[in-house]
PDB file of N, CA and C in Angstrom:
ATOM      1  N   UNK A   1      61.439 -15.757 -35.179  1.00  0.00           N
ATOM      2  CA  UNK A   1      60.561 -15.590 -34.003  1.00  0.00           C
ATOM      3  C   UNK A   1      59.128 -15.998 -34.352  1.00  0.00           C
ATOM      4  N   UNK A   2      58.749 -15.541 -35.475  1.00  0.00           N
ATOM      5  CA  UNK A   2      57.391 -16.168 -35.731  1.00  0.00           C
ATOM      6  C   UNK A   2      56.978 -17.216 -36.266  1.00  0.00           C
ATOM      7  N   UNK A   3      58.059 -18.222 -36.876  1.00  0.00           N
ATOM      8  CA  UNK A   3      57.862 -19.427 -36.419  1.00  0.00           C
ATOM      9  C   UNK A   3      57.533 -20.159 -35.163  1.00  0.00           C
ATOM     10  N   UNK A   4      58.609 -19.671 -34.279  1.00  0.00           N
ATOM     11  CA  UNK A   4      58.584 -20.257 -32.735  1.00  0.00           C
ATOM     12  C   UNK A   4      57.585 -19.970 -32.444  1.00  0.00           C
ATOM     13  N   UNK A   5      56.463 -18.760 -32.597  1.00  0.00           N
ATOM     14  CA  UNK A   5      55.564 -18.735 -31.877  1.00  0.00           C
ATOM     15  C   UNK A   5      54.481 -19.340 -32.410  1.00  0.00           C
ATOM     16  N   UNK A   6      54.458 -19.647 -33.866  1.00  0.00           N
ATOM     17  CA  UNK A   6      53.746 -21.013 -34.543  1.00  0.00           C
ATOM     18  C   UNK A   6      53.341 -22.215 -33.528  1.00  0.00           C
ATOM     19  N   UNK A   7      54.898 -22.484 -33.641  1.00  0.00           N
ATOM     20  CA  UNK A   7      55.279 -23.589 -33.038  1.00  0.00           C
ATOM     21  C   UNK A   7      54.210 -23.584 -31.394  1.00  0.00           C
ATOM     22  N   UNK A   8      55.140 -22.487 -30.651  1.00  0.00           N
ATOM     23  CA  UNK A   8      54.336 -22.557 -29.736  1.00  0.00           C
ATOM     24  C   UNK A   8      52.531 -22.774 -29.307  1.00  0.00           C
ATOM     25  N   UNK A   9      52.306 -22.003 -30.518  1.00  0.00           N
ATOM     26  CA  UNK A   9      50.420 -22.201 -30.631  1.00  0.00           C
ATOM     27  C   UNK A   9      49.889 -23.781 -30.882  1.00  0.00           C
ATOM     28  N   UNK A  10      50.972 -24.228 -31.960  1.00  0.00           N
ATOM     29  CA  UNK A  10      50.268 -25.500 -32.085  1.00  0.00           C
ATOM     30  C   UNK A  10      50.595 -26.552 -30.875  1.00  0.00           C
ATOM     31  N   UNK A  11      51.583 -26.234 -29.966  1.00  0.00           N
ATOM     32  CA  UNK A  11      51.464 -26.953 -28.395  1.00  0.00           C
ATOM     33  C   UNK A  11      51.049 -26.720 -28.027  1.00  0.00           C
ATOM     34  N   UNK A  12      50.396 -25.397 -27.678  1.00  0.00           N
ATOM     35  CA  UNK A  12      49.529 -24.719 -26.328  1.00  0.00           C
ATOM     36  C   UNK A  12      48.243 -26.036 -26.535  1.00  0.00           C
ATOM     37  N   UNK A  13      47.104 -26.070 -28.086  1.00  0.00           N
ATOM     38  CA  UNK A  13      46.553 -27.003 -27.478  1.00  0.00           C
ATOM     39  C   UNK A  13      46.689 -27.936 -27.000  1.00  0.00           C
ATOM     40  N   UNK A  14      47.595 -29.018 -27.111  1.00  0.00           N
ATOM     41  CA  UNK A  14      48.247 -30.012 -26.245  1.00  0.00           C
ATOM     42  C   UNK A  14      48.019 -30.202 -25.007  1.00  0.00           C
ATOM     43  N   UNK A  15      49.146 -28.873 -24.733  1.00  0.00           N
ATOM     44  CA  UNK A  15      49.153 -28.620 -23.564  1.00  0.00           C
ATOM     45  C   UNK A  15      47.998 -28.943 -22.279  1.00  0.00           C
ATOM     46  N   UNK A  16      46.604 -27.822 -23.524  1.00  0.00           N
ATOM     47  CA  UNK A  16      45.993 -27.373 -22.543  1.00  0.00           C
ATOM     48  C   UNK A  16      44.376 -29.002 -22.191  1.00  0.00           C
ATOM     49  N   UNK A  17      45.110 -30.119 -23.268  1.00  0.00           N
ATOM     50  CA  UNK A  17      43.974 -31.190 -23.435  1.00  0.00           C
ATOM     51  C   UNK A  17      44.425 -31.668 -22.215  1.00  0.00           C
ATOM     52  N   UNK A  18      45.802 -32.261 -22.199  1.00  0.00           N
ATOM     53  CA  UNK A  18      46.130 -32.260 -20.718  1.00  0.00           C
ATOM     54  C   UNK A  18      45.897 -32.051 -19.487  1.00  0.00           C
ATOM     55  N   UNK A  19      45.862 -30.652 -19.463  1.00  0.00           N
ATOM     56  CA  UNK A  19      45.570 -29.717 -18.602  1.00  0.00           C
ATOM     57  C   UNK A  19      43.481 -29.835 -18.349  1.00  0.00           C
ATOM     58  N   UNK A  20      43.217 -30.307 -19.120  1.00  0.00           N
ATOM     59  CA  UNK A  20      41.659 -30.037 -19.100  1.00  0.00           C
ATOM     60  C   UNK A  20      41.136 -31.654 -18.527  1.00  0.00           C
ATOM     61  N   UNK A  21      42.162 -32.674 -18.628  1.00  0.00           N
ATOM     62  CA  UNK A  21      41.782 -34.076 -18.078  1.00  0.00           C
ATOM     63  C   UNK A  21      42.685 -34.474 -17.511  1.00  0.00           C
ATOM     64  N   UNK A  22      42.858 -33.649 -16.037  1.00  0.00           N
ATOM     65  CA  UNK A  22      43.760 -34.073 -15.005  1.00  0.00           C
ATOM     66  C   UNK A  22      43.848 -35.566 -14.931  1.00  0.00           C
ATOM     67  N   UNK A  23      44.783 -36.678 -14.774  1.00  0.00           N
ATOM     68  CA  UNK A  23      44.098 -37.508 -13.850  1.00  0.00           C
ATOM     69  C   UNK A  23      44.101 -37.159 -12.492  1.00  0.00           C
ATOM     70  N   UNK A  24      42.628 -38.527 -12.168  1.00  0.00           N
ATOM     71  CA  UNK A  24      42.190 -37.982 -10.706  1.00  0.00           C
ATOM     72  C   UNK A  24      43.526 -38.218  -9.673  1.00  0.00           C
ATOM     73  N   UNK A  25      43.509 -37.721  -8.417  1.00  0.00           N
ATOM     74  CA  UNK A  25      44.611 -37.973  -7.298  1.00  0.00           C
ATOM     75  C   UNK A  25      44.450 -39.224  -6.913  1.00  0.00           C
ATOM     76  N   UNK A  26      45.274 -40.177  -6.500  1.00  0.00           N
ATOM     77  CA  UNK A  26      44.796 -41.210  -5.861  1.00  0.00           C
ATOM     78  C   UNK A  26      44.232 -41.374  -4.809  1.00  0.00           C
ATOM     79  N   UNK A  27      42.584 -41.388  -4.911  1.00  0.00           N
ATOM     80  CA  UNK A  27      42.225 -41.268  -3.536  1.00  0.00           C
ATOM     81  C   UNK A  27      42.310 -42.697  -2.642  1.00  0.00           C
ATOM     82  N   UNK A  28      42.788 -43.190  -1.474  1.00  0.00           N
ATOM     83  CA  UNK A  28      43.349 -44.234  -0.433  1.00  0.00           C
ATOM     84  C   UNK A  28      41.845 -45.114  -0.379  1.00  0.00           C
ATOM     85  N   UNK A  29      41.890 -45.699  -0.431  1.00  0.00           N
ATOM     86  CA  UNK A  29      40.954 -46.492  -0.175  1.00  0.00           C
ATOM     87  C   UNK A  29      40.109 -46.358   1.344  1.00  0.00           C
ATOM     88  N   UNK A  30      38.903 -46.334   1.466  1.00  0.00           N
ATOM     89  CA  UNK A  30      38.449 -46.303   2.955  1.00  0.00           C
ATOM     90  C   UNK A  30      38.889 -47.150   3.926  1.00  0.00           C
ATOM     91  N   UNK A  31      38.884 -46.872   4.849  1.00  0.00           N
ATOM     92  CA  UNK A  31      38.884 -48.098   5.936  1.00  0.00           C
ATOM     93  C   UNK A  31      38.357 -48.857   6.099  1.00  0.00           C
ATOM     94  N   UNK A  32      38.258 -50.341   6.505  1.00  0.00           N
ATOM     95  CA  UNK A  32      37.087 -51.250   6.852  1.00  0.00           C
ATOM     96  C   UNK A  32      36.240 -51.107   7.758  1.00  0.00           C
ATOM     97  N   UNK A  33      37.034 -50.098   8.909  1.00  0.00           N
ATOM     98  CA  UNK A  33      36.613 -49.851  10.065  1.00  0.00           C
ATOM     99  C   UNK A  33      34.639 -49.926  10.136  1.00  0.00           C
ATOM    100  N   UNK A  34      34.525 -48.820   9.081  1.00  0.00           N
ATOM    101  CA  UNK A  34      33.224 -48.297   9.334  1.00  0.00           C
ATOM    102  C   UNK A  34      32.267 -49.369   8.502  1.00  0.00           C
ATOM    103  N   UNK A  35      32.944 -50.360   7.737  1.00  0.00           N
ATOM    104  CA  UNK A  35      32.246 -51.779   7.565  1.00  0.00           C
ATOM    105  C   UNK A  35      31.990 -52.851   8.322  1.00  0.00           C
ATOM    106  N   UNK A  36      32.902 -52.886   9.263  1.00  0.00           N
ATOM    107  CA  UNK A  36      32.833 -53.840  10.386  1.00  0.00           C
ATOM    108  C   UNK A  36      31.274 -53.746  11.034  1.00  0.00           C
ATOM    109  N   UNK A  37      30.912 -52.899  11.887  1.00  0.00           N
ATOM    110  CA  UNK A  37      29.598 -52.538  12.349  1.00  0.00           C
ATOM    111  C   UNK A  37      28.718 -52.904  11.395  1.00  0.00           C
ATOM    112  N   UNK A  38      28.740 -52.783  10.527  1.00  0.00           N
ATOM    113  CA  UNK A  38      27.321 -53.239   9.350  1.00  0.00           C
ATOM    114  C   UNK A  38      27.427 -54.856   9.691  1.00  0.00           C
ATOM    115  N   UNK A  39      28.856 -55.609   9.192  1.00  0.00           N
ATOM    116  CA  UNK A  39      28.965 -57.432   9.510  1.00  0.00           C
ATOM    117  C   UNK A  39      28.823 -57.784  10.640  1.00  0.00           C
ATOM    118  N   UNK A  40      29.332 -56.764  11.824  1.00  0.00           N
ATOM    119  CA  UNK A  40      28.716 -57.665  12.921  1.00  0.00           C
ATOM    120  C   UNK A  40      27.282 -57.169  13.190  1.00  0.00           C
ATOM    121  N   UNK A  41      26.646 -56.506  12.695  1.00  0.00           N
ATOM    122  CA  UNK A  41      25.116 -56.327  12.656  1.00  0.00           C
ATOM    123  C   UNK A  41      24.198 -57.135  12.222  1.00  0.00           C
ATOM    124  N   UNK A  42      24.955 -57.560  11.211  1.00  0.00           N
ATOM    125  CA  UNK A  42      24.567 -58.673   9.726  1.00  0.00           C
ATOM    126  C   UNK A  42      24.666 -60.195  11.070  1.00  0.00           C
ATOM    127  N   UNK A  43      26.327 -60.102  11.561  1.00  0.00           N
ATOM    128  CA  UNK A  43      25.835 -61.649  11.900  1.00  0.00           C
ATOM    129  C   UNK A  43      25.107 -61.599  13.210  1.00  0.00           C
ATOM    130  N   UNK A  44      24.940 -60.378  14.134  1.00  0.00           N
ATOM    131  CA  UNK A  44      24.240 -60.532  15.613  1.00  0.00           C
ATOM    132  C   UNK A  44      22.985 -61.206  14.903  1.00  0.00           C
ATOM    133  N   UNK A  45      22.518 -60.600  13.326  1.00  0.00           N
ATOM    134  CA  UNK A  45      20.826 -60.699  13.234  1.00  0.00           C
ATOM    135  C   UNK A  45      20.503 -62.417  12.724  1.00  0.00           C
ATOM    136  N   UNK A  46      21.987 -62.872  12.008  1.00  0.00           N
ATOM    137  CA  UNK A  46      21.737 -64.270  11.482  1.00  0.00           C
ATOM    138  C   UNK A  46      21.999 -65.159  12.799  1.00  0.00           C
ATOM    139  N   UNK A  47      22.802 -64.776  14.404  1.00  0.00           N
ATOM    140  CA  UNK A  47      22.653 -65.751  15.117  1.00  0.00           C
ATOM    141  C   UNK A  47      21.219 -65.330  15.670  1.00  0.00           C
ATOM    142  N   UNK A  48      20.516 -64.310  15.918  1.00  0.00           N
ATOM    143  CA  UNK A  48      19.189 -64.138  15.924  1.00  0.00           C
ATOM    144  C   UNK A  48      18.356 -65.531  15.724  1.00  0.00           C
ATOM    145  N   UNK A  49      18.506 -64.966  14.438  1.00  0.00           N
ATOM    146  CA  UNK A  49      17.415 -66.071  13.823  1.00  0.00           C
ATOM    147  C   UNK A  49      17.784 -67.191  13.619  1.00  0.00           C
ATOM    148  N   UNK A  50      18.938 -67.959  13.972  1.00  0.00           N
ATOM    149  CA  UNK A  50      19.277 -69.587  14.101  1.00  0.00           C
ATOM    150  C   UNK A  50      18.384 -69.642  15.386  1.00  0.00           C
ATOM    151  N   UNK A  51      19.024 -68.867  16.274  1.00  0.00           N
ATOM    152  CA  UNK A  51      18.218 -68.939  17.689  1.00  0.00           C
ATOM    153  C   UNK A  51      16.644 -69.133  17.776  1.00  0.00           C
ATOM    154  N   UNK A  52      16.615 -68.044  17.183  1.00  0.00           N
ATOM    155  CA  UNK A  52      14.565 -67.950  16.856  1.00  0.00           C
ATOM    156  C   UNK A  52      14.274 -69.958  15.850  1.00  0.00           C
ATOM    157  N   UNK A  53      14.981 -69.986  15.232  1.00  0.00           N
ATOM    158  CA  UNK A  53      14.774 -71.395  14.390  1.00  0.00           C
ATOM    159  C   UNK A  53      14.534 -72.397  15.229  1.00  0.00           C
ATOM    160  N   UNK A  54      16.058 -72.292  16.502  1.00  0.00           N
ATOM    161  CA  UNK A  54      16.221 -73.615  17.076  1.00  0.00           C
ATOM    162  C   UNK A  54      15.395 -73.667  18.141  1.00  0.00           C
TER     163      UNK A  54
END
């Protein structure tokens, strides 16, 4: 028995390195959705200023 529980001690740290550097969850990637509005902002302002040019 007190071997096994040797045994057991020298896994627990293992165990617990593991346990201490989850990997992260996979978090999903965002949507583009809420990027869209920024590019068409981006191009309303570049036909802007062709306009203002021409």
């Amino acid at each position: 028995m007190g071997t096994a529980a040797a045994v057991d001690r020298d896994r627990a740290p293992e165990g617990l390195s593991t346990r201490e550097t989850p990997e992260p969850p996979e978090t999903p990637e965002p949507p583009e959705t809420p990027e869209t509005p920024q590019m068409s902002e981006m191009v309303k302002g570049l036909r802007l200023v062709r306009r203002q040019e021409s």
